[in-house]
Protein backbone atom coordinates (compact mmCIF):
# COMPACT_ATOMS: atom_id res chain seq x y z
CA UNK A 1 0.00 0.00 0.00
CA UNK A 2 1.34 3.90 -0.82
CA UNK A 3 -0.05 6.88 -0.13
CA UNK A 4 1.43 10.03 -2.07
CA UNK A 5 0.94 13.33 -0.55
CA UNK A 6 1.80 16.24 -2.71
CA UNK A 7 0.69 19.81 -2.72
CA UNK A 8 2.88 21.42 -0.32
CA UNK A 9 4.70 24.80 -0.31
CA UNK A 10 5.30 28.09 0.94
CA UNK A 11 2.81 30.36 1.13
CA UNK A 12 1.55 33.87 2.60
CA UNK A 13 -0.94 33.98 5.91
CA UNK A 14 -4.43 33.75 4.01
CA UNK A 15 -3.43 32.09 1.07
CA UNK A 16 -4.88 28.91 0.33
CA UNK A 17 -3.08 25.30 -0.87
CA UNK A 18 -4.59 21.87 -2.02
CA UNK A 19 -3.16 18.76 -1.03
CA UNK A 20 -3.53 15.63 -2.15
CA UNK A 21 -2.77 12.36 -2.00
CA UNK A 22 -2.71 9.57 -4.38
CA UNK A 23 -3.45 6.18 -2.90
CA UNK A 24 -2.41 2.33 -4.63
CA UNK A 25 -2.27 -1.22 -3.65
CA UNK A 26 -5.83 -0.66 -1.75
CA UNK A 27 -9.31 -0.51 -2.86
CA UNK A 28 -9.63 2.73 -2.11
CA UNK A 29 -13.46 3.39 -2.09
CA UNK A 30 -13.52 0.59 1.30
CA UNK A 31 -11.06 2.91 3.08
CA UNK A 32 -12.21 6.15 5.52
CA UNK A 33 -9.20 9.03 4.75
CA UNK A 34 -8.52 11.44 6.91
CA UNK A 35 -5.36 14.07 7.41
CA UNK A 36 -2.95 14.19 10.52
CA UNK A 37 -0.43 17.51 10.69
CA UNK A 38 2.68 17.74 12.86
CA UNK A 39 4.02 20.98 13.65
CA UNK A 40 7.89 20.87 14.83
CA UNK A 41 7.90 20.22 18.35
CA UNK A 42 4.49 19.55 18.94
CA UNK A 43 2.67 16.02 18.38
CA UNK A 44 0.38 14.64 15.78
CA UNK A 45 -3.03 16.22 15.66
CA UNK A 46 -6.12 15.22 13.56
CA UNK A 47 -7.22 17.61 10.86
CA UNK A 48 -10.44 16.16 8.94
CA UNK A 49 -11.39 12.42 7.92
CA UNK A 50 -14.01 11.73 5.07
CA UNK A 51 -16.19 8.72 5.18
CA UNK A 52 -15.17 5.85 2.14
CA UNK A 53 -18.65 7.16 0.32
CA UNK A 54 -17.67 10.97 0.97
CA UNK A 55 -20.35 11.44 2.56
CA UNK A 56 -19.33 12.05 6.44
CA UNK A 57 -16.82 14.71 6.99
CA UNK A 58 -15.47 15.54 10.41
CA UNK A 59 -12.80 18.22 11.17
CA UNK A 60 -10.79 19.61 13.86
CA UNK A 61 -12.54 22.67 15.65
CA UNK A 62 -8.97 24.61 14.49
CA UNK A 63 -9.86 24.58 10.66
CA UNK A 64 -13.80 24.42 10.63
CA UNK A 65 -14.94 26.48 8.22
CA UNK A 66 -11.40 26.79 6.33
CA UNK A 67 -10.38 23.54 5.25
CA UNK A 68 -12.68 21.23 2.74
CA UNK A 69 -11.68 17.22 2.51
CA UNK A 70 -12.85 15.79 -0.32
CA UNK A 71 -12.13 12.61 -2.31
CA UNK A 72 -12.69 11.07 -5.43
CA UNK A 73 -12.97 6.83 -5.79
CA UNK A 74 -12.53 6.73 -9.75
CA UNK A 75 -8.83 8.41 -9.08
CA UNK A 76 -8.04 6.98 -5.72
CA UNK A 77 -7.65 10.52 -4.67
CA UNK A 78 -8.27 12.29 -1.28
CA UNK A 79 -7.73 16.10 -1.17
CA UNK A 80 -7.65 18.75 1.32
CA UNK A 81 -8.41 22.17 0.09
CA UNK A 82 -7.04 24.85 2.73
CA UNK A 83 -8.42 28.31 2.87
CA UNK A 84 -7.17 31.48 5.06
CA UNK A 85 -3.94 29.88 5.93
CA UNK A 86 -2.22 31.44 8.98
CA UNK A 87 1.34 30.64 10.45
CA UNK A 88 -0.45 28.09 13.17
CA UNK A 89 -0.96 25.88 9.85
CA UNK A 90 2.13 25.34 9.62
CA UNK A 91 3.32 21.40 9.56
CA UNK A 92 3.99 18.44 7.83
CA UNK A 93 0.66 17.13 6.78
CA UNK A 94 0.12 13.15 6.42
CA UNK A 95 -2.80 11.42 4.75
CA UNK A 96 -4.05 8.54 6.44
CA UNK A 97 -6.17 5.49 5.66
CA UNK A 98 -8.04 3.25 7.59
CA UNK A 99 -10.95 0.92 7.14
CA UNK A 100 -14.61 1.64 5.93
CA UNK A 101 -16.49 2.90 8.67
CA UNK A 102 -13.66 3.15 11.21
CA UNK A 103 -12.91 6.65 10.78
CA UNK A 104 -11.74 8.32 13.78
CA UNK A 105 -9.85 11.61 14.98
CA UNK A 106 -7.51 9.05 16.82
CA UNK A 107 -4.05 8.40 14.33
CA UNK A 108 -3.22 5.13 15.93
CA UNK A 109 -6.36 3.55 14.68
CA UNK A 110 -5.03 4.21 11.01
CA UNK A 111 -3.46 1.50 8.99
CA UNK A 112 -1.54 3.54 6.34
CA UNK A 113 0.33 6.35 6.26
CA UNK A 114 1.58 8.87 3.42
CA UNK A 115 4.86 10.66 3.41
CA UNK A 116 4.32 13.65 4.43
CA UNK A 117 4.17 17.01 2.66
CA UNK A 118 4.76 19.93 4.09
CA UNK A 119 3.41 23.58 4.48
CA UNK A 120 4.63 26.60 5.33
CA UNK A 121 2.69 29.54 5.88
CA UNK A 122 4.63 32.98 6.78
CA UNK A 123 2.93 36.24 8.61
């Protein structure tokens, strides 16, 4: 199993990025998604997870309202489309798959793990 995550950069407080990340050896459609950031020195925290039908979204009181998850199960593709960016956002952000159903804002009950992609945002 791989998960991709690309999308990263640099980019100005209220600027906006899309992530994604590119999933194979799975059937993707019988997999929740969700993505995890880490910010240097701090631990992992939950960002949003989307249901395997897209249907359920959940997200992390800190980017209600800013950040959209989406997904798409023809391209085994799960993006994360970031909005009013401010230096807190910054972090490596990690996709993360687990089974249908079991989506949760807890990383150890994830199977699979992407990379990692970062972001920067600066004030």
């Amino acid at each position: 199993v791989q998960l991709q995550a690309s999308g990263g950069g640099l980019v100005q407080a209220g600027g906006s990025l899309r992530l994604s990340c590119g999933a194979s050896g799975l059937t993707f459609s019988r997999y929740d998604m969700a993505w995890f950031r880490q910010a240097p020195g701090k631990e992992r925290e939950f960002v949003a997870v989307i249901s395997w039908t897209g249907s359920t979204t959940l997200y992390a009181d800190s980017v209600k309202g800013r950040f959209t998850i989406s997904r798409d199960n023809a391209k085994n593709t799960v993006s994360l489309l970031m909005n009013s960016l401010t230096p807190e956002d910054t972090a490596v952000y990690y996709c993360a798959a687990t089974a249908a159903g079991r989506g949760t804002t807890i990383g150890d009950r994830y199977a699979y793990w992407g990379q990692g992609t970062q972001v920067t945002v600066s004030s």
